[in-house]
N, C-alpha and C. Protein backbone atom coordinates (compact mmCIF):
# COMPACT_ATOMS: atom_id res chain seq x y z
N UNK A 1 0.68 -5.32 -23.47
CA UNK A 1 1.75 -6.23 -23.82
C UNK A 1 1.99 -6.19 -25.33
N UNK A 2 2.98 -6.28 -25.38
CA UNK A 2 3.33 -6.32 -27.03
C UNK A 2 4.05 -7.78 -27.43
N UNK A 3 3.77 -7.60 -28.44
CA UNK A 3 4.66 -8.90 -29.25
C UNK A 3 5.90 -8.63 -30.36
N UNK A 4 6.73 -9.14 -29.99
CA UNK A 4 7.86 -8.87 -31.16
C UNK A 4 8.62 -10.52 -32.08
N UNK A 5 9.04 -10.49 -32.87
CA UNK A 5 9.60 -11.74 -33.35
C UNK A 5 10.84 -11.83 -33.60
N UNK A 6 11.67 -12.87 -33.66
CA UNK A 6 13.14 -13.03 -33.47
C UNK A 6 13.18 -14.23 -34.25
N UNK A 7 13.74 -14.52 -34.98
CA UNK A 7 14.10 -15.51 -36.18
C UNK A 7 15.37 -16.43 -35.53
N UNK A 8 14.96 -17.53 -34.94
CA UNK A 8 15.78 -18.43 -34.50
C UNK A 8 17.22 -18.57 -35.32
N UNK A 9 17.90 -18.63 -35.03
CA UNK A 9 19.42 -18.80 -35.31
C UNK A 9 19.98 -17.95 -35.95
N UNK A 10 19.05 -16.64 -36.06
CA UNK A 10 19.91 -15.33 -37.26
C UNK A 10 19.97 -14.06 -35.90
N UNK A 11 21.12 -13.16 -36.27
CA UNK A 11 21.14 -11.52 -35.49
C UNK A 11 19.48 -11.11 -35.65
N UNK A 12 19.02 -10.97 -34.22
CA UNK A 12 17.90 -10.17 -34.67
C UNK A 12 18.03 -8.73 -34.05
N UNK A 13 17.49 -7.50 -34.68
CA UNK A 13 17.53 -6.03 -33.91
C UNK A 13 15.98 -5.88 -33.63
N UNK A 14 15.99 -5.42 -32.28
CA UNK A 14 14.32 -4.66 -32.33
C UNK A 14 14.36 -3.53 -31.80
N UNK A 15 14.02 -2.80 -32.43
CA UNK A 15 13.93 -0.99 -32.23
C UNK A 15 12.88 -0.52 -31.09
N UNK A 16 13.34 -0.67 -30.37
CA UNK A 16 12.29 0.18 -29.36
C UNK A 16 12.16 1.44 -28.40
N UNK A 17 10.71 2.12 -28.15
CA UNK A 17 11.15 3.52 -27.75
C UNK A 17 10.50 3.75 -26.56
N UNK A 18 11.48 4.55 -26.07
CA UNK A 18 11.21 4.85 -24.40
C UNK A 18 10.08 5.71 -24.51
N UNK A 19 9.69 6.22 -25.17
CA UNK A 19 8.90 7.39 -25.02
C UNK A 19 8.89 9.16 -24.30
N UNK A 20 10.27 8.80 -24.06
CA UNK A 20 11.06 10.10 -23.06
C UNK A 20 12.18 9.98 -23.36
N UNK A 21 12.73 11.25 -23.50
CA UNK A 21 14.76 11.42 -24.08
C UNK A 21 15.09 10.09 -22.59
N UNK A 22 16.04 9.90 -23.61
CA UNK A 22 16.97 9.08 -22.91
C UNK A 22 18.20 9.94 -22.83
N UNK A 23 19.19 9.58 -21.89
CA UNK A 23 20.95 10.25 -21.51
C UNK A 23 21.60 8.71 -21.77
N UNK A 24 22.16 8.47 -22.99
CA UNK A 24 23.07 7.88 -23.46
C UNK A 24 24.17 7.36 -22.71
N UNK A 25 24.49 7.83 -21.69
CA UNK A 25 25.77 8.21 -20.90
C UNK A 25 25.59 8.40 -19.80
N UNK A 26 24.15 7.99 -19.34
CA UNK A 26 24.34 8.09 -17.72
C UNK A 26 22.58 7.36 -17.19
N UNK A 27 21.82 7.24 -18.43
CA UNK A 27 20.49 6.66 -17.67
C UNK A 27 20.86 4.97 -18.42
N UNK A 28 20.04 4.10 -17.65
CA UNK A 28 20.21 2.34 -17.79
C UNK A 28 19.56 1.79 -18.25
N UNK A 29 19.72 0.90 -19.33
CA UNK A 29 18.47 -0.16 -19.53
C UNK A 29 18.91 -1.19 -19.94
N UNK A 30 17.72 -2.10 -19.56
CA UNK A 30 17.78 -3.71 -19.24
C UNK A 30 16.80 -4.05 -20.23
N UNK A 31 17.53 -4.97 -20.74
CA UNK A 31 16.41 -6.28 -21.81
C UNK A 31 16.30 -7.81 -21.77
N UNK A 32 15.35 -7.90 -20.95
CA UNK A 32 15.31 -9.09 -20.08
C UNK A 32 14.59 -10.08 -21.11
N UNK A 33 14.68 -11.72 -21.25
CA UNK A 33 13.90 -12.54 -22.19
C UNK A 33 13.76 -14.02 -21.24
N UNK A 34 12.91 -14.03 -20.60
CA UNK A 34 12.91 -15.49 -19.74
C UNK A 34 11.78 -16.41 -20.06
N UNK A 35 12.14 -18.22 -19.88
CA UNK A 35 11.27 -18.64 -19.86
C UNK A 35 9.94 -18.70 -19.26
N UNK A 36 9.88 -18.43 -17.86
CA UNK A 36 9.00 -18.05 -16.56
C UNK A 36 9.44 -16.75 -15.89
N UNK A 37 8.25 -16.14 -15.62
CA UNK A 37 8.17 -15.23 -14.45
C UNK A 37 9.34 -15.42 -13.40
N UNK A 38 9.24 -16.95 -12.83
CA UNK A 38 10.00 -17.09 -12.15
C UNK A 38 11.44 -17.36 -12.35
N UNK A 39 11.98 -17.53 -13.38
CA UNK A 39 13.39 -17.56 -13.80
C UNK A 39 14.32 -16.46 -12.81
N UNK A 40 15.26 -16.13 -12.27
CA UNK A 40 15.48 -15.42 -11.82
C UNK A 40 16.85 -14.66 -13.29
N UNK A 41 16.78 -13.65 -12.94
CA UNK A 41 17.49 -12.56 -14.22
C UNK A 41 18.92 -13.07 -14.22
N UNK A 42 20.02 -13.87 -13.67
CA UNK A 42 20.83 -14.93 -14.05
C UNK A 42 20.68 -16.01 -14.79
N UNK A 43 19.36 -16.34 -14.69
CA UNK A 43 18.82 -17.87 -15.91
C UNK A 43 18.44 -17.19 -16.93
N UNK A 44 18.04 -16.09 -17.02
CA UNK A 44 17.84 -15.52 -18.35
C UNK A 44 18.34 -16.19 -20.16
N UNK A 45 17.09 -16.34 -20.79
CA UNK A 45 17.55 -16.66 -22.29
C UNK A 45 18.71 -15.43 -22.50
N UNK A 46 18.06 -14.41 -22.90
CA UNK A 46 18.44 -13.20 -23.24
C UNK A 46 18.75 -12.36 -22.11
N UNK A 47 19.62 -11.94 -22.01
CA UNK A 47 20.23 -10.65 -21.02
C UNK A 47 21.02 -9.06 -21.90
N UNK A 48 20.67 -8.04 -21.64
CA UNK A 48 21.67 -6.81 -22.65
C UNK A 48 20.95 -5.67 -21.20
N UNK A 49 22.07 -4.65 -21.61
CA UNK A 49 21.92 -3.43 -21.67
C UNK A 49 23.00 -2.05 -22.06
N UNK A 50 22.25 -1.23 -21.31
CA UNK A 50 22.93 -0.05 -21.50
C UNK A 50 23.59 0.68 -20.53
N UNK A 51 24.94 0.93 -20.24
CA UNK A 51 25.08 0.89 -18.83
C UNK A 51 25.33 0.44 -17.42
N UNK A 52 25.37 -0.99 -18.09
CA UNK A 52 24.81 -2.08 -16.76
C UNK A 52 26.31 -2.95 -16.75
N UNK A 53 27.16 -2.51 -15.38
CA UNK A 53 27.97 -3.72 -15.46
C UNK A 53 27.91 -5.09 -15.95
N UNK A 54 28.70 -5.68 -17.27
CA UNK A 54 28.65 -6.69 -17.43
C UNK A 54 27.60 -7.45 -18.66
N UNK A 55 26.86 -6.13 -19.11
CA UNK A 55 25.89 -6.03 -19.89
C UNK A 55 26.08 -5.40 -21.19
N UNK A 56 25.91 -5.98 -22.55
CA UNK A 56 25.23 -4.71 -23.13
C UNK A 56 24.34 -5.04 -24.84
N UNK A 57 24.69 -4.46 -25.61
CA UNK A 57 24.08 -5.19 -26.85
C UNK A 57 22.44 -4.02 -27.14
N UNK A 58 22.73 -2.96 -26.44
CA UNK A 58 21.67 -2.22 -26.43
C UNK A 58 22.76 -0.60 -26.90
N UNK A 59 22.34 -0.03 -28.07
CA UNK A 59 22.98 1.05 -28.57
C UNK A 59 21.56 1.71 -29.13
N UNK A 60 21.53 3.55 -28.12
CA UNK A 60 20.36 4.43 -28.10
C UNK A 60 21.10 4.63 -29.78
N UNK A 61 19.63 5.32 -30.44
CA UNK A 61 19.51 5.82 -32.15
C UNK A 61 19.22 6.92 -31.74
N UNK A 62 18.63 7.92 -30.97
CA UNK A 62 18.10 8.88 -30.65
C UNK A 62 17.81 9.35 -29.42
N UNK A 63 18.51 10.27 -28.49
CA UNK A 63 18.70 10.18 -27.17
C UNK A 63 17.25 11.29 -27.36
N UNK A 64 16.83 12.34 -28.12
CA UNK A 64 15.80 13.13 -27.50
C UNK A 64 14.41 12.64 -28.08
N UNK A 65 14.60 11.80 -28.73
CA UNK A 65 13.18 10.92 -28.88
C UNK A 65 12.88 9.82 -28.04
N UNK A 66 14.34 8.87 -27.23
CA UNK A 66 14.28 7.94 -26.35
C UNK A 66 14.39 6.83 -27.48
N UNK A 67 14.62 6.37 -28.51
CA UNK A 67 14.88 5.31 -29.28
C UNK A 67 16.17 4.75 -28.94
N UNK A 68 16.03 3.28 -29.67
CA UNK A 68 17.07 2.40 -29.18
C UNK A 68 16.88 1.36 -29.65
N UNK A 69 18.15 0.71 -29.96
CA UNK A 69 18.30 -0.89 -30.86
C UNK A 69 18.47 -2.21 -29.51
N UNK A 70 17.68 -3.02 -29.54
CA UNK A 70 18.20 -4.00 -29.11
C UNK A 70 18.75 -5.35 -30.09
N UNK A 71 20.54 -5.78 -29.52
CA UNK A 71 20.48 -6.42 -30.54
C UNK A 71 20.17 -7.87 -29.88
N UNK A 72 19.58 -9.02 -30.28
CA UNK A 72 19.94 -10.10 -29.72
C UNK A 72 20.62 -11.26 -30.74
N UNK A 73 21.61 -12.04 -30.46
CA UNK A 73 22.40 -12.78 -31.64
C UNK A 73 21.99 -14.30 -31.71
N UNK A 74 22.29 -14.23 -32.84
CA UNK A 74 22.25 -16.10 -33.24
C UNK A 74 22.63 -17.15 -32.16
N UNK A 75 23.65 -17.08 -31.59
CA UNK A 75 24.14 -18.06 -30.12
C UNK A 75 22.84 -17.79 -28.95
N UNK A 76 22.24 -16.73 -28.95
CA UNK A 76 21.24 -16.33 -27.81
C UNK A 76 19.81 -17.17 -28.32
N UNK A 77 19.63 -16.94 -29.49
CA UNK A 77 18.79 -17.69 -29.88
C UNK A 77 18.84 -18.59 -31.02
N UNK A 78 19.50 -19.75 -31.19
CA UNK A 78 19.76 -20.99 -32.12
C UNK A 78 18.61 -21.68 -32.62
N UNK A 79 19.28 -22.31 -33.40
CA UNK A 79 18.29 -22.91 -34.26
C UNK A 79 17.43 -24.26 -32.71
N UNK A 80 18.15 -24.50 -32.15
CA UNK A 80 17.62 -25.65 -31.94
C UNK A 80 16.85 -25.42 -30.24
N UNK A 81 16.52 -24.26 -29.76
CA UNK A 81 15.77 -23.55 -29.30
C UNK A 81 14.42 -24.05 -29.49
N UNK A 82 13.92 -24.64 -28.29
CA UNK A 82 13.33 -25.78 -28.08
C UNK A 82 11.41 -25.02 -27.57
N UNK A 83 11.73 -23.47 -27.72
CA UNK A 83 10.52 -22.97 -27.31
C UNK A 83 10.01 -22.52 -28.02
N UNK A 84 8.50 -21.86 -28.28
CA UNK A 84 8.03 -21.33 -29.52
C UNK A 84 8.24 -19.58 -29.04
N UNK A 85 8.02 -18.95 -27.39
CA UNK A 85 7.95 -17.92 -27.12
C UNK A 85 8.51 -17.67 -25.83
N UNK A 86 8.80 -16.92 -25.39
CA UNK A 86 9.91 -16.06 -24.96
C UNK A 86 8.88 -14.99 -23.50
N UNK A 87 8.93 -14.68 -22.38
CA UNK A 87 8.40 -13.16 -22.05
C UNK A 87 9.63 -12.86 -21.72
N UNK A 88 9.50 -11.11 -22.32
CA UNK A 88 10.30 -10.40 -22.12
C UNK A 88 9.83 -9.02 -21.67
N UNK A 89 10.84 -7.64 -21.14
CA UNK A 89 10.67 -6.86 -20.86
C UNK A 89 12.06 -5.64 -20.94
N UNK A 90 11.61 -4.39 -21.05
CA UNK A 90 12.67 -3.86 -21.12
C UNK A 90 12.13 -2.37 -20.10
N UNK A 91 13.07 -2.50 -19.47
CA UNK A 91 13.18 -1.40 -18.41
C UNK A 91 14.55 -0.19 -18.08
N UNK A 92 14.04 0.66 -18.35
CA UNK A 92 14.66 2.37 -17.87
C UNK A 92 14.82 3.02 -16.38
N UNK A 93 16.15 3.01 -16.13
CA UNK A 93 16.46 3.65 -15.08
C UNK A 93 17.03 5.36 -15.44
N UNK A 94 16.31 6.30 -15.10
CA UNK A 94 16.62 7.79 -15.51
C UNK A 94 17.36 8.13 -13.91
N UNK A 95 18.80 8.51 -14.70
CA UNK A 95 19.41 8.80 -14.06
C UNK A 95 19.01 10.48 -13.05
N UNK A 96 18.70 11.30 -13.77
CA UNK A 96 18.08 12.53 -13.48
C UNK A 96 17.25 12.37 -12.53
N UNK A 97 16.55 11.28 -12.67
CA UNK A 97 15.12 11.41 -11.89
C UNK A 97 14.91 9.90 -10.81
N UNK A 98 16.18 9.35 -10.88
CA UNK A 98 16.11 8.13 -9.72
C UNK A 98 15.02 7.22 -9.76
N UNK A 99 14.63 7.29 -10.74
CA UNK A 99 13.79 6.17 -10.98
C UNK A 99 13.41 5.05 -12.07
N UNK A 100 12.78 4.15 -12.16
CA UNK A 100 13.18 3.03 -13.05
C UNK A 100 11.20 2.59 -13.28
N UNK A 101 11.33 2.78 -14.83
CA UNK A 101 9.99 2.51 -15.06
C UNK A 101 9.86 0.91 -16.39
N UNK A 102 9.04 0.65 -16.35
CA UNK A 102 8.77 -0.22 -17.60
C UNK A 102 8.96 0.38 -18.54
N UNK A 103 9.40 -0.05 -19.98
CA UNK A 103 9.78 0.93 -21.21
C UNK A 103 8.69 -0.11 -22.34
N UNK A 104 8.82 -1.57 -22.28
CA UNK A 104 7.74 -2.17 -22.97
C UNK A 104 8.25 -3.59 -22.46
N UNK A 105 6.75 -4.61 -22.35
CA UNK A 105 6.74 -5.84 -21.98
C UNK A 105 6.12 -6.89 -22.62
N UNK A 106 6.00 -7.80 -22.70
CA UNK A 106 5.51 -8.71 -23.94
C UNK A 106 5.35 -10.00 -24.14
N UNK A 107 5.78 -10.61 -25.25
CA UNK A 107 6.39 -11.87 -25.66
C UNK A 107 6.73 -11.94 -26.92
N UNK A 108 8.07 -12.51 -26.72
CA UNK A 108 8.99 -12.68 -28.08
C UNK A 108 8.87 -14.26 -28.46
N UNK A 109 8.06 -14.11 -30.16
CA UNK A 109 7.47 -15.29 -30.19
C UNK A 109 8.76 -15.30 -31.67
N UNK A 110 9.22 -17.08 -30.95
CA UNK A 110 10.23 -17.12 -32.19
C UNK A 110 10.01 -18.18 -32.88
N UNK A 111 10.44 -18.07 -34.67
CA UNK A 111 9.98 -18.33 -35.42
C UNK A 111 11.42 -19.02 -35.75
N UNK A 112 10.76 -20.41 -36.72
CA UNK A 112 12.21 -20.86 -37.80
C UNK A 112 12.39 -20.51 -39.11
N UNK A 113 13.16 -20.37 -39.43
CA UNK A 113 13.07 -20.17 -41.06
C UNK A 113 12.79 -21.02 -42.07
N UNK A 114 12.53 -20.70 -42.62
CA UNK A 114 12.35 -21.74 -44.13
C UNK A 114 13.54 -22.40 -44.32
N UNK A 115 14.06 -21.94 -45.25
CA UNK A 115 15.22 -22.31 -45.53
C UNK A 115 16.24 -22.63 -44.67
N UNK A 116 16.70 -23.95 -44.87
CA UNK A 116 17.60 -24.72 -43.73
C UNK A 116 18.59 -24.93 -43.80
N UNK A 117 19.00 -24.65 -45.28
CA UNK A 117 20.33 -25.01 -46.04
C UNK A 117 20.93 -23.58 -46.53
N UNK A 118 22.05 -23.25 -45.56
CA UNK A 118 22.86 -21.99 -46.68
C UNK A 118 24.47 -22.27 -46.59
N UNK A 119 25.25 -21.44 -47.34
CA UNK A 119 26.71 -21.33 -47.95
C UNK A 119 27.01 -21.13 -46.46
């Protein structure tokens, strides 16, 4: 499991890598952020992908290394975001190969900022 951090009420990006080329243009991925296991992927904090009707906020950096930005925004996660952490997961569907593996899983532990006051 990994851990990543997201700064309550600002754009956050987290770079993460499939570990296998990705196809830009024809394989899928999902970046899931829920309070519980049991949340079902409609209650979702966070929802993106690549590919995915209705989805997205996920743009590959490198299709033959498998890299990729996830972005998640300030409205997704606000200041007044009432949790300290997050599980999340992000999963790859390879189109080539019909199948859909874990890419990395975790918890996104979010933080406030200092500073409370800006222009």
């Amino acid at each position: 499991m990994s851990t990543i951090t997201a700064d309550l009420g600002d754009d956050n990006v987290f770079a993460l890598d499939a570990n296998v080329a990705i196809d830009a243009e024809a394989d899928q991925i999902w970046f899931t952020a829920k309070h519980s296991f049991a949340d079902a992927d409609e209650d979702a904090v966070v929802r993106k992908g690549l590919n995915v009707v209705g989805l997205s906020g996920i743009v590959v950096t490198d299709e033959a290394t498998g890299t990729f930005d996830v972005t998640v925004t300030a409205e997704e996660v606000p200041d007044s975001l009432s949790v300290e952490a997050l599980l999340y997961d992000c999963q790859l569907h390879r189109a080539a190969t019909n199948r859909t593996h874990t890419v990395q899983e975790g918890v996104i532990r979010l933080k406030k900022n200092v500073t409370q006051t800006t222009v």
